[in-house]
PDB file of N, CA and C in Angstrom:
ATOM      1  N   UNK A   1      12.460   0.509  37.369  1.00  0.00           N
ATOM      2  CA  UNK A   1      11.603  -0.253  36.479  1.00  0.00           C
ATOM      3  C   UNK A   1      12.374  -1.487  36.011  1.00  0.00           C
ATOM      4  N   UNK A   2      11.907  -2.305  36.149  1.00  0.00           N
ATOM      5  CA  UNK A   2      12.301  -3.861  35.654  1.00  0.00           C
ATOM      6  C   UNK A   2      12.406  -3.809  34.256  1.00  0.00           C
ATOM      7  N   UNK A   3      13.283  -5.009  33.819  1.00  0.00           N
ATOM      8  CA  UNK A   3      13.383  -5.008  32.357  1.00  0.00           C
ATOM      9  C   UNK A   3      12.270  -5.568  31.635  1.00  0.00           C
ATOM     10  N   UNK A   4      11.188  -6.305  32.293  1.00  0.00           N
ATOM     11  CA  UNK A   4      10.096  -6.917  32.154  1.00  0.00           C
ATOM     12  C   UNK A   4       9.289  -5.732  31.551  1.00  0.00           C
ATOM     13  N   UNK A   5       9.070  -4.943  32.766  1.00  0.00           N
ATOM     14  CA  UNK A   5       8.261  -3.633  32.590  1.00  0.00           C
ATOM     15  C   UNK A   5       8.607  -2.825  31.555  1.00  0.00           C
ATOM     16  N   UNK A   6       9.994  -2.188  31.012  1.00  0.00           N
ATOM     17  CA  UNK A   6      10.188  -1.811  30.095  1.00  0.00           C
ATOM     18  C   UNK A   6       9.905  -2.582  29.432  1.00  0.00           C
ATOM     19  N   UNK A   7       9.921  -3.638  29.183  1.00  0.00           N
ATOM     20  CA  UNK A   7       9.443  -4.216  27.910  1.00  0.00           C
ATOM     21  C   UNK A   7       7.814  -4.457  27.507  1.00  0.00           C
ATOM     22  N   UNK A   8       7.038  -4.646  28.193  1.00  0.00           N
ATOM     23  CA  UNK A   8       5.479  -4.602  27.984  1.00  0.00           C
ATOM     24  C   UNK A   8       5.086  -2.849  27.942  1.00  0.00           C
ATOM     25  N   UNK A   9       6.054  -1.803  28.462  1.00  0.00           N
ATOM     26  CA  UNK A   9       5.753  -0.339  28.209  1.00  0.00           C
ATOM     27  C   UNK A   9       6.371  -0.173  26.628  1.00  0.00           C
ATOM     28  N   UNK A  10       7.397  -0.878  25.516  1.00  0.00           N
ATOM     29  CA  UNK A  10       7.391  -0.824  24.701  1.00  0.00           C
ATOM     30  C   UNK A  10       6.968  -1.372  23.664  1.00  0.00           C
ATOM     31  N   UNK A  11       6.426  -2.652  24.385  1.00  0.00           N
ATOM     32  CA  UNK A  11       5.842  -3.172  23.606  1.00  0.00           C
ATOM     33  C   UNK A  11       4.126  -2.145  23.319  1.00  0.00           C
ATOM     34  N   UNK A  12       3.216  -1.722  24.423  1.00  0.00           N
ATOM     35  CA  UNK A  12       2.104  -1.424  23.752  1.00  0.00           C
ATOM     36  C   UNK A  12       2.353   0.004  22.921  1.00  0.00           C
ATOM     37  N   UNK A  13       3.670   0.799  23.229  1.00  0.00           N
ATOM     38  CA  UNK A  13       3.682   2.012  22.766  1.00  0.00           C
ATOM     39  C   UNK A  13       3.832   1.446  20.972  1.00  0.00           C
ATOM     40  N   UNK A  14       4.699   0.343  21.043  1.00  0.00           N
ATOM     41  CA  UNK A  14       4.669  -0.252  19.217  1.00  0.00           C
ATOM     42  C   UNK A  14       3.126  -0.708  18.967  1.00  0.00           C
ATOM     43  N   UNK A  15       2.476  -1.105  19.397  1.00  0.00           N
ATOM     44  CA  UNK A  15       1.322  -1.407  19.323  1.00  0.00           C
ATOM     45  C   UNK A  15      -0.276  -0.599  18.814  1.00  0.00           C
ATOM     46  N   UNK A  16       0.184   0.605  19.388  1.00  0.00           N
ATOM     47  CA  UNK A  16      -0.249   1.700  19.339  1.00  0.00           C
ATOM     48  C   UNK A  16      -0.117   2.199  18.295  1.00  0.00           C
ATOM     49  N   UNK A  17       1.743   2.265  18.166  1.00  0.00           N
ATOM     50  CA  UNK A  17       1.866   3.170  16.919  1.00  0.00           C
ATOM     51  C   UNK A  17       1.316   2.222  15.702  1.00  0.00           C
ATOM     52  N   UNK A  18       1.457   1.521  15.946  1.00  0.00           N
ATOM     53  CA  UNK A  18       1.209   0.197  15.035  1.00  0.00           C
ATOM     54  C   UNK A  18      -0.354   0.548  14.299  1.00  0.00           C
ATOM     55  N   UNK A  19      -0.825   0.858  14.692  1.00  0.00           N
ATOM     56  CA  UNK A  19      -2.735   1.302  14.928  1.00  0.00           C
ATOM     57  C   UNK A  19      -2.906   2.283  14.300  1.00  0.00           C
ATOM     58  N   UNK A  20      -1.715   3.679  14.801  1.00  0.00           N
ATOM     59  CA  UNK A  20      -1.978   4.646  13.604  1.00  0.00           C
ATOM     60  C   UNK A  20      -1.508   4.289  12.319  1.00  0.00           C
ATOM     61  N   UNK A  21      -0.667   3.858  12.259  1.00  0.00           N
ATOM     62  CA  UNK A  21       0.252   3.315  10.998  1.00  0.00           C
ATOM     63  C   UNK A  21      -0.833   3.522  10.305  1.00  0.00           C
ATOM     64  N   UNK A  22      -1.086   1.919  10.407  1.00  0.00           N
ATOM     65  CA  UNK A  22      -2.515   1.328   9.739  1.00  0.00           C
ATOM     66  C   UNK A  22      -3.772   2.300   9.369  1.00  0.00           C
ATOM     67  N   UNK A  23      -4.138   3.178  10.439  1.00  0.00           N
ATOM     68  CA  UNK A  23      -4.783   3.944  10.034  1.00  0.00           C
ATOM     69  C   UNK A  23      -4.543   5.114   9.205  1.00  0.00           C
ATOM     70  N   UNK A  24      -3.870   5.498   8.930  1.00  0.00           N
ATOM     71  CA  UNK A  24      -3.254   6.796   8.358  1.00  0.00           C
ATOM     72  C   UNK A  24      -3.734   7.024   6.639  1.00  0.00           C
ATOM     73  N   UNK A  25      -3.154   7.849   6.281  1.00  0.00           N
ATOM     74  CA  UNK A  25      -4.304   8.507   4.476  1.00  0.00           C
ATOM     75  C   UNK A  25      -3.980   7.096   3.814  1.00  0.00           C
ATOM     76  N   UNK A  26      -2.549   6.407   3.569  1.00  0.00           N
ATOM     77  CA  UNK A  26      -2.480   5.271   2.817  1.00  0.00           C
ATOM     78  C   UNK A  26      -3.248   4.228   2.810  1.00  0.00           C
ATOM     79  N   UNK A  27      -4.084   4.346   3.774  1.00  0.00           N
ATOM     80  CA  UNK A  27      -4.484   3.063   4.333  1.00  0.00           C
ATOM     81  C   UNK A  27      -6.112   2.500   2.834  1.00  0.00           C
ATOM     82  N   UNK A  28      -6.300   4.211   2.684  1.00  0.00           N
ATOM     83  CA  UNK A  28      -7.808   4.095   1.961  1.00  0.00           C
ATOM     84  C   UNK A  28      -7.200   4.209   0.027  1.00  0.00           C
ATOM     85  N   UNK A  29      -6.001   3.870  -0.203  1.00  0.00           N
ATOM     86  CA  UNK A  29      -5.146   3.676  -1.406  1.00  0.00           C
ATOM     87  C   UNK A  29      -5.088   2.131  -1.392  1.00  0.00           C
ATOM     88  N   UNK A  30      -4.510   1.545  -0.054  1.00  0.00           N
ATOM     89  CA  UNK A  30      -4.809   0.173  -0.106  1.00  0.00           C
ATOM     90  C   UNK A  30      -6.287  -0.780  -0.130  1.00  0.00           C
ATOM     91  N   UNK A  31      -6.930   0.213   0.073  1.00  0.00           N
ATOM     92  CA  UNK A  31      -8.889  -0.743   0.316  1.00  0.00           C
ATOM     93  C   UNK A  31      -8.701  -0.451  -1.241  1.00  0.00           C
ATOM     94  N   UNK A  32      -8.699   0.369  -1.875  1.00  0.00           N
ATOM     95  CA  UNK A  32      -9.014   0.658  -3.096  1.00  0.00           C
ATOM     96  C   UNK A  32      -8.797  -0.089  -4.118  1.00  0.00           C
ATOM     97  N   UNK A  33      -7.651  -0.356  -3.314  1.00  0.00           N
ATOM     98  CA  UNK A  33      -6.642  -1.153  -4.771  1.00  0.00           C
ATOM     99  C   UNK A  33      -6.872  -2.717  -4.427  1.00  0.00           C
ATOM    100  N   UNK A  34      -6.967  -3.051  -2.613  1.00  0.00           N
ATOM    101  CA  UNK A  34      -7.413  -4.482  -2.812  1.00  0.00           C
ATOM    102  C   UNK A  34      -8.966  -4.513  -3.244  1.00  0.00           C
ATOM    103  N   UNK A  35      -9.875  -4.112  -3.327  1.00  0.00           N
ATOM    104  CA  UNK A  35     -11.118  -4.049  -3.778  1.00  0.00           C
ATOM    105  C   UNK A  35     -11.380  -4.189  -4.988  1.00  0.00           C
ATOM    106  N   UNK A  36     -10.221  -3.759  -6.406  1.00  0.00           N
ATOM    107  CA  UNK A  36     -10.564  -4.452  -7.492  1.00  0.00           C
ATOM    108  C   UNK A  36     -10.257  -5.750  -7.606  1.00  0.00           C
ATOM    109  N   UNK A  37     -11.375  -5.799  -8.543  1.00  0.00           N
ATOM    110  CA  UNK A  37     -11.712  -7.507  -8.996  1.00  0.00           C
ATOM    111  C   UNK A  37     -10.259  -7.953  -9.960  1.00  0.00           C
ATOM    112  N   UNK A  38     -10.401  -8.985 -10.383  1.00  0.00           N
ATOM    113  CA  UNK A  38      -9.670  -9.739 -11.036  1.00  0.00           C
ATOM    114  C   UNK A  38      -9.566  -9.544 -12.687  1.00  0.00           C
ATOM    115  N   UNK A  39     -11.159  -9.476 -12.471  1.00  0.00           N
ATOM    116  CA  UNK A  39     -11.377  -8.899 -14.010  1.00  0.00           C
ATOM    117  C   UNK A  39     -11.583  -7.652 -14.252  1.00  0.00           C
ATOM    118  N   UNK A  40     -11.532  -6.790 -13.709  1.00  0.00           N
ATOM    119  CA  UNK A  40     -10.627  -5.334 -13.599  1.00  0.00           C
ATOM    120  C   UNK A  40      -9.538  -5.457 -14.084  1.00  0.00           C
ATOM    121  N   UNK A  41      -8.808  -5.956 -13.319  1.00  0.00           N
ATOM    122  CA  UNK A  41      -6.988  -5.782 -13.437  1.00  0.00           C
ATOM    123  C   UNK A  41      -6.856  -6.303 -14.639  1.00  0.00           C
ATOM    124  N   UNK A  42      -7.111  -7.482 -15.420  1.00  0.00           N
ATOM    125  CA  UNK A  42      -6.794  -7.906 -16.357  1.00  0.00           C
ATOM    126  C   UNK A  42      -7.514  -7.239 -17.568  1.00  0.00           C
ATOM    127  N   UNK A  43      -8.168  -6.465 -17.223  1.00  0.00           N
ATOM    128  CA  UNK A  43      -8.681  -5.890 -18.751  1.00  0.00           C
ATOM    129  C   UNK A  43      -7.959  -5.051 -19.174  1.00  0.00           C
ATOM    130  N   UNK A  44      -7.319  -4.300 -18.488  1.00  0.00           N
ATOM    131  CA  UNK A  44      -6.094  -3.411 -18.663  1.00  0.00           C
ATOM    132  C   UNK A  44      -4.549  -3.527 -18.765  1.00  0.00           C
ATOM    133  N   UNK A  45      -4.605  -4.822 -18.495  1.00  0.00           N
ATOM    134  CA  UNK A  45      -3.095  -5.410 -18.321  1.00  0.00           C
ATOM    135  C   UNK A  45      -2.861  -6.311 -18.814  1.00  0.00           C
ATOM    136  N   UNK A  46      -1.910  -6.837 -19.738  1.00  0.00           N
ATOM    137  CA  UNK A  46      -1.635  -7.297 -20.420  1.00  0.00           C
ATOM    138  C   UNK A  46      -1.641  -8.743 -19.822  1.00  0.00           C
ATOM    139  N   UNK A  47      -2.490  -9.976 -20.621  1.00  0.00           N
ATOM    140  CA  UNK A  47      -2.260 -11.019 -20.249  1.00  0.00           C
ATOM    141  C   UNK A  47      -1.144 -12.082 -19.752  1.00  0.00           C
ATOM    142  N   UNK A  48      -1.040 -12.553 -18.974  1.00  0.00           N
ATOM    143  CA  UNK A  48      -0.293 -12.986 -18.309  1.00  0.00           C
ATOM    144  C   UNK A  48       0.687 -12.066 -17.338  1.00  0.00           C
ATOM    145  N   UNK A  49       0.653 -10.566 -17.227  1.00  0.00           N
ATOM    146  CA  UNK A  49       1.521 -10.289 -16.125  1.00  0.00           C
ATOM    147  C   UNK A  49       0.760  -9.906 -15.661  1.00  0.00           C
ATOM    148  N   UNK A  50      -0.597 -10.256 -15.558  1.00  0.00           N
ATOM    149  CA  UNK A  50      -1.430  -8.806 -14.598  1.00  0.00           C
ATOM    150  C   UNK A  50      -1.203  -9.492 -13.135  1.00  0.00           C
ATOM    151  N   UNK A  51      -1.456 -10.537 -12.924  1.00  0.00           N
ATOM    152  CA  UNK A  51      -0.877 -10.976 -11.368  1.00  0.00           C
ATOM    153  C   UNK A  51       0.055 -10.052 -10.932  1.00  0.00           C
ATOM    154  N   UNK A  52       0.832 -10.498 -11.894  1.00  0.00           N
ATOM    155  CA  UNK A  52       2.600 -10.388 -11.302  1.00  0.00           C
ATOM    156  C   UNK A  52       2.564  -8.507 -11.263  1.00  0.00           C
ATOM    157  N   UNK A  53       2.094  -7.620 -11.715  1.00  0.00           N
ATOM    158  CA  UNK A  53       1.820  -6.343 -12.016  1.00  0.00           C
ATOM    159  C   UNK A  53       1.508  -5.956 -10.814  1.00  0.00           C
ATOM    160  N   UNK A  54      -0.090  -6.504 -10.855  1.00  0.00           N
ATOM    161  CA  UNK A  54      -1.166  -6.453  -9.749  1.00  0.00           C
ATOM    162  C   UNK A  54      -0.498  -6.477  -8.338  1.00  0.00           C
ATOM    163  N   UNK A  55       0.482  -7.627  -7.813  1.00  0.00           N
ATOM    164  CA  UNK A  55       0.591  -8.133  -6.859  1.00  0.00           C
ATOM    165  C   UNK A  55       1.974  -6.975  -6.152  1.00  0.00           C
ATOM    166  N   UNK A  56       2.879  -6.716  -7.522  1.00  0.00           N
ATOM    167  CA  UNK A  56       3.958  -5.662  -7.155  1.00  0.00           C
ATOM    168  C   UNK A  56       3.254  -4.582  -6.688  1.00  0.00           C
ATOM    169  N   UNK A  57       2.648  -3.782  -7.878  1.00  0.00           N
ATOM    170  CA  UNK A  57       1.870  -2.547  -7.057  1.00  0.00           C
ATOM    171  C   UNK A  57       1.041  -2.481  -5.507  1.00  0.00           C
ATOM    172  N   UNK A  58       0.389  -4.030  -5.419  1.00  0.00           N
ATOM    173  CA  UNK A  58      -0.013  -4.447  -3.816  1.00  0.00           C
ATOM    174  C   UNK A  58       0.799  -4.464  -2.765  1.00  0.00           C
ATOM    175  N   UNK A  59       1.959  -4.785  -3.349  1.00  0.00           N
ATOM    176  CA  UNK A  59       3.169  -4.348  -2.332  1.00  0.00           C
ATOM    177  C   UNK A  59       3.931  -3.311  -1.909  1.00  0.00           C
ATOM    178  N   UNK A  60       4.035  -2.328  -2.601  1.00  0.00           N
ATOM    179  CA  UNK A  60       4.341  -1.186  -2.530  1.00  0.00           C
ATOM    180  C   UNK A  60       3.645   0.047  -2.181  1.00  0.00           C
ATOM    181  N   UNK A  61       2.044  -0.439  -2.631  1.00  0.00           N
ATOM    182  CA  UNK A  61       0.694   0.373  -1.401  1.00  0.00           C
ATOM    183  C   UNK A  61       1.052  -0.203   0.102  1.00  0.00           C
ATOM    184  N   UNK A  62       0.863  -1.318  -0.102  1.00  0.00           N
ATOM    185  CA  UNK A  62       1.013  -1.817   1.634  1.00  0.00           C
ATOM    186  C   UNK A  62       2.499  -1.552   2.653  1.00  0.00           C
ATOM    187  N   UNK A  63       3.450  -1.663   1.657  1.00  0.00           N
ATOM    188  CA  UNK A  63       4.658  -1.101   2.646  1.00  0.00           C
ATOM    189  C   UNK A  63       4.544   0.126   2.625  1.00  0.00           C
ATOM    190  N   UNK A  64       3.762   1.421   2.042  1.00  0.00           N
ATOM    191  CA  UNK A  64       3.798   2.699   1.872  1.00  0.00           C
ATOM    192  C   UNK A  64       2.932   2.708   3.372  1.00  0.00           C
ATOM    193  N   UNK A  65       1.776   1.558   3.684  1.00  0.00           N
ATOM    194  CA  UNK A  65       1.003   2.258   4.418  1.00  0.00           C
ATOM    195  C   UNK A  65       1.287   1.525   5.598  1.00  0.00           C
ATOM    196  N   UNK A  66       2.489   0.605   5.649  1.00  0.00           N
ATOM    197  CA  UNK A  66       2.865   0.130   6.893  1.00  0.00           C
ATOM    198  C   UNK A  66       3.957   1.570   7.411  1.00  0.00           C
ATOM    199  N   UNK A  67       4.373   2.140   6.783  1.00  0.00           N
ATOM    200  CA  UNK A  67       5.830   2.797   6.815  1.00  0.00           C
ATOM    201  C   UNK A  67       5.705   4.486   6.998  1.00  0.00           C
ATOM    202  N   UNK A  68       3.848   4.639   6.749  1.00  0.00           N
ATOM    203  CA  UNK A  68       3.507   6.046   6.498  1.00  0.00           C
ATOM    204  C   UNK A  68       4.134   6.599   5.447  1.00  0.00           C
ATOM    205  N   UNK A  69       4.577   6.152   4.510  1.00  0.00           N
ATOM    206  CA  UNK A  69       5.220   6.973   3.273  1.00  0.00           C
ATOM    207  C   UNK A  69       4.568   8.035   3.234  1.00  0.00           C
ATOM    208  N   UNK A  70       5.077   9.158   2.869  1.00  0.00           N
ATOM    209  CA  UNK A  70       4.546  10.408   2.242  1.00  0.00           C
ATOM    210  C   UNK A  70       3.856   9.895   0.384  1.00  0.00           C
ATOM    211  N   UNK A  71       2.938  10.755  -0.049  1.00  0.00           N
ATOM    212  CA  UNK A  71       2.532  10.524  -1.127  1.00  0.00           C
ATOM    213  C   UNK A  71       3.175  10.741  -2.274  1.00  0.00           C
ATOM    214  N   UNK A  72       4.238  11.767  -2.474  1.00  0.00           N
ATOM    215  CA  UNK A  72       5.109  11.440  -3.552  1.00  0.00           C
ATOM    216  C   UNK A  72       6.100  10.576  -3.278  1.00  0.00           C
ATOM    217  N   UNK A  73       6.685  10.143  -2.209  1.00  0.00           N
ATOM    218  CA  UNK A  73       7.597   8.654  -2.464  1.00  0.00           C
ATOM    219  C   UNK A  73       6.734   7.674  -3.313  1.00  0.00           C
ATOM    220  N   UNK A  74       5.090   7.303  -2.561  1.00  0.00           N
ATOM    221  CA  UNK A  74       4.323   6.407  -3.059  1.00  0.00           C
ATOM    222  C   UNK A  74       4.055   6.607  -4.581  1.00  0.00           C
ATOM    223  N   UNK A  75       4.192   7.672  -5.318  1.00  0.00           N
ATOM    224  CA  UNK A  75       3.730   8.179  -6.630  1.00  0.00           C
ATOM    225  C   UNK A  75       4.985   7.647  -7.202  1.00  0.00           C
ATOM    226  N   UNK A  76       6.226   8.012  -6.501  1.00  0.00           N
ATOM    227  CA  UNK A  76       7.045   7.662  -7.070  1.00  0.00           C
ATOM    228  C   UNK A  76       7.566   6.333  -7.801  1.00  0.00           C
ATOM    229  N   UNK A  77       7.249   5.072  -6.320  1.00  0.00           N
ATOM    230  CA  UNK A  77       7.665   4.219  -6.879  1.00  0.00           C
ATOM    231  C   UNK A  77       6.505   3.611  -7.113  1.00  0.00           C
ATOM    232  N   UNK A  78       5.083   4.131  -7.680  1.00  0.00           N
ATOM    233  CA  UNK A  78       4.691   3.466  -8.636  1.00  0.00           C
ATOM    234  C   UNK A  78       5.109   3.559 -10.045  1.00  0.00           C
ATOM    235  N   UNK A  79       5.310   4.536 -10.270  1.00  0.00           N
ATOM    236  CA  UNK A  79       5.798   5.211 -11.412  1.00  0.00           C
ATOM    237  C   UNK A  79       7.206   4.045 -12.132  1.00  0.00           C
ATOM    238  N   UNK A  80       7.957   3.796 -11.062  1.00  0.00           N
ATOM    239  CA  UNK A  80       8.618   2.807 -11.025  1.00  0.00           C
ATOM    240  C   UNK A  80       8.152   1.666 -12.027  1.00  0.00           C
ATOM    241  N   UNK A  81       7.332   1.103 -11.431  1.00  0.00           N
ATOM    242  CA  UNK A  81       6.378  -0.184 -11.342  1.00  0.00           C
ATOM    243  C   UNK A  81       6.250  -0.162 -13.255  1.00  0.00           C
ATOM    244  N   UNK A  82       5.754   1.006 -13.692  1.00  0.00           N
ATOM    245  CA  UNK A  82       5.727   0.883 -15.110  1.00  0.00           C
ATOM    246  C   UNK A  82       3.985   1.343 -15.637  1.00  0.00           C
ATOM    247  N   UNK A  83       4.447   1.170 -16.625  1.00  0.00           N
ATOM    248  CA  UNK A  83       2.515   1.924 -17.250  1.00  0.00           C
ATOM    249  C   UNK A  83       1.672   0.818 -16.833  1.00  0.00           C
ATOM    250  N   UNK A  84       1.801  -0.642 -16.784  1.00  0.00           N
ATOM    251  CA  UNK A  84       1.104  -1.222 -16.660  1.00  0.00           C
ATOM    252  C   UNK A  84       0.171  -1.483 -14.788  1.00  0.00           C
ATOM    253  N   UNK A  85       1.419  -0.733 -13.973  1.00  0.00           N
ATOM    254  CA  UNK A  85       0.560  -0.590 -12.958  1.00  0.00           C
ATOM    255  C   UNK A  85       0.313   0.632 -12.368  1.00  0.00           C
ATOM    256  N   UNK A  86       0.441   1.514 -13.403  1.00  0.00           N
ATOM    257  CA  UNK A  86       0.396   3.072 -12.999  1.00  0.00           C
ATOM    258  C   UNK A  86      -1.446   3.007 -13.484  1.00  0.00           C
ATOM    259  N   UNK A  87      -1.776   2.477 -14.540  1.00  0.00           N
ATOM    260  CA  UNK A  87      -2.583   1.772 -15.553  1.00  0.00           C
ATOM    261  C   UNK A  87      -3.710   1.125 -14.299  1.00  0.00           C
ATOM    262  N   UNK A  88      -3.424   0.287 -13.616  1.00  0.00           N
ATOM    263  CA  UNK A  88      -4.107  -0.174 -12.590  1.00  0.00           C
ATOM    264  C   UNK A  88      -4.132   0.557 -11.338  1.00  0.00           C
ATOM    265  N   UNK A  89      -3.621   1.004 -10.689  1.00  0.00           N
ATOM    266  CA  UNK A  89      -3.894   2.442  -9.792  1.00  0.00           C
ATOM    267  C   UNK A  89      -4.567   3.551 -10.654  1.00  0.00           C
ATOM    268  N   UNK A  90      -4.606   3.979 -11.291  1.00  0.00           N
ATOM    269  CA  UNK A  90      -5.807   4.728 -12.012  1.00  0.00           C
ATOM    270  C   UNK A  90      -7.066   4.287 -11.867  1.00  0.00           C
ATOM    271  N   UNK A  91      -7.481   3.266 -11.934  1.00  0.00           N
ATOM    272  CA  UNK A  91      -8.581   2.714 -11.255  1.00  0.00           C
ATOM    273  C   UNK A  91      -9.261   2.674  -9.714  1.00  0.00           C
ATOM    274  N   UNK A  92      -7.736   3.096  -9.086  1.00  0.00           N
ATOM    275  CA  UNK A  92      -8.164   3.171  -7.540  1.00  0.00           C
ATOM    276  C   UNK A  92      -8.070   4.587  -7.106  1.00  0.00           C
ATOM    277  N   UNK A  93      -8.568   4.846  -5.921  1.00  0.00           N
ATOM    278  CA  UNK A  93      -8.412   5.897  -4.896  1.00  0.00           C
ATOM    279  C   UNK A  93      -6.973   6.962  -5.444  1.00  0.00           C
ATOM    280  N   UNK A  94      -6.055   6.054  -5.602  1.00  0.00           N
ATOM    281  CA  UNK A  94      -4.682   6.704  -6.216  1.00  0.00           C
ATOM    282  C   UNK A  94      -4.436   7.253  -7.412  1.00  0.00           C
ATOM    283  N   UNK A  95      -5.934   7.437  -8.152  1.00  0.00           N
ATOM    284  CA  UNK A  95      -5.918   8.381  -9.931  1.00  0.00           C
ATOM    285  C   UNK A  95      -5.667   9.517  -9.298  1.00  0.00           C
ATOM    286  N   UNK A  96      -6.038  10.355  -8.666  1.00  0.00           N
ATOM    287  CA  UNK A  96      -5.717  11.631  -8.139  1.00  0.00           C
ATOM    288  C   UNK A  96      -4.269  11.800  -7.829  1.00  0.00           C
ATOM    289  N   UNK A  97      -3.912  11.328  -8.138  1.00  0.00           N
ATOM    290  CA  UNK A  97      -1.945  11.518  -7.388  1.00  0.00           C
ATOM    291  C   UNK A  97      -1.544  11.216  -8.633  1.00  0.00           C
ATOM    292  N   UNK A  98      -1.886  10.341  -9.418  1.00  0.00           N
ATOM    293  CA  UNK A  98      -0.930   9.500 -10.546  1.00  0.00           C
ATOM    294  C   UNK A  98      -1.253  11.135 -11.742  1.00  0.00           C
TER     295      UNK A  98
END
């Protein structure tokens, strides 16, 4: 096999996995959480950090569900994040875990 060939055979096998990734339980924690509004997030969060709140906790759903995290890592480091976005995941798909 050519090095060419190995490489388009690893490339679609990443591709693939790439697909479940994405698909996997995290995936419906992230619709959830991008699906609230603006004025959601801020009614609960203290003015002026709810972006900055909002946008951390968005990051840490989405690398959970690029990475397949298990659900208590993800609990975990929201928990991290602080009341104010433990506070805003309560609102999503992710009240059941928190």
């Amino acid at each position: 096999m050519s090095d060419i060939d190995e490489f388009r055979k690893a490339l679609q096998a990443e591709l693939k996995n790439n697909q479940v990734i994405f698909e996997n339980e995290n995936k419906k924690y992230l619709d959830s959480l991008q699906a609230l509004s603006h004025a959601e997030v801020s009614a609960i969060v203290p003015k002026g950090t709810d972006s900055a709140v909002y946008n951390n906790l968005l990051s840490v759903v989405r690398l959970a569900t690029h990475h397949n995290v298990q659900q208590a890592e993800l609990v975990s480091q929201i928990k991290k994040l602080g009341k104010a976005a433990m506070d805003i995941a309560r609102l999503t798909q992710l009240a059941p875990l928190l």
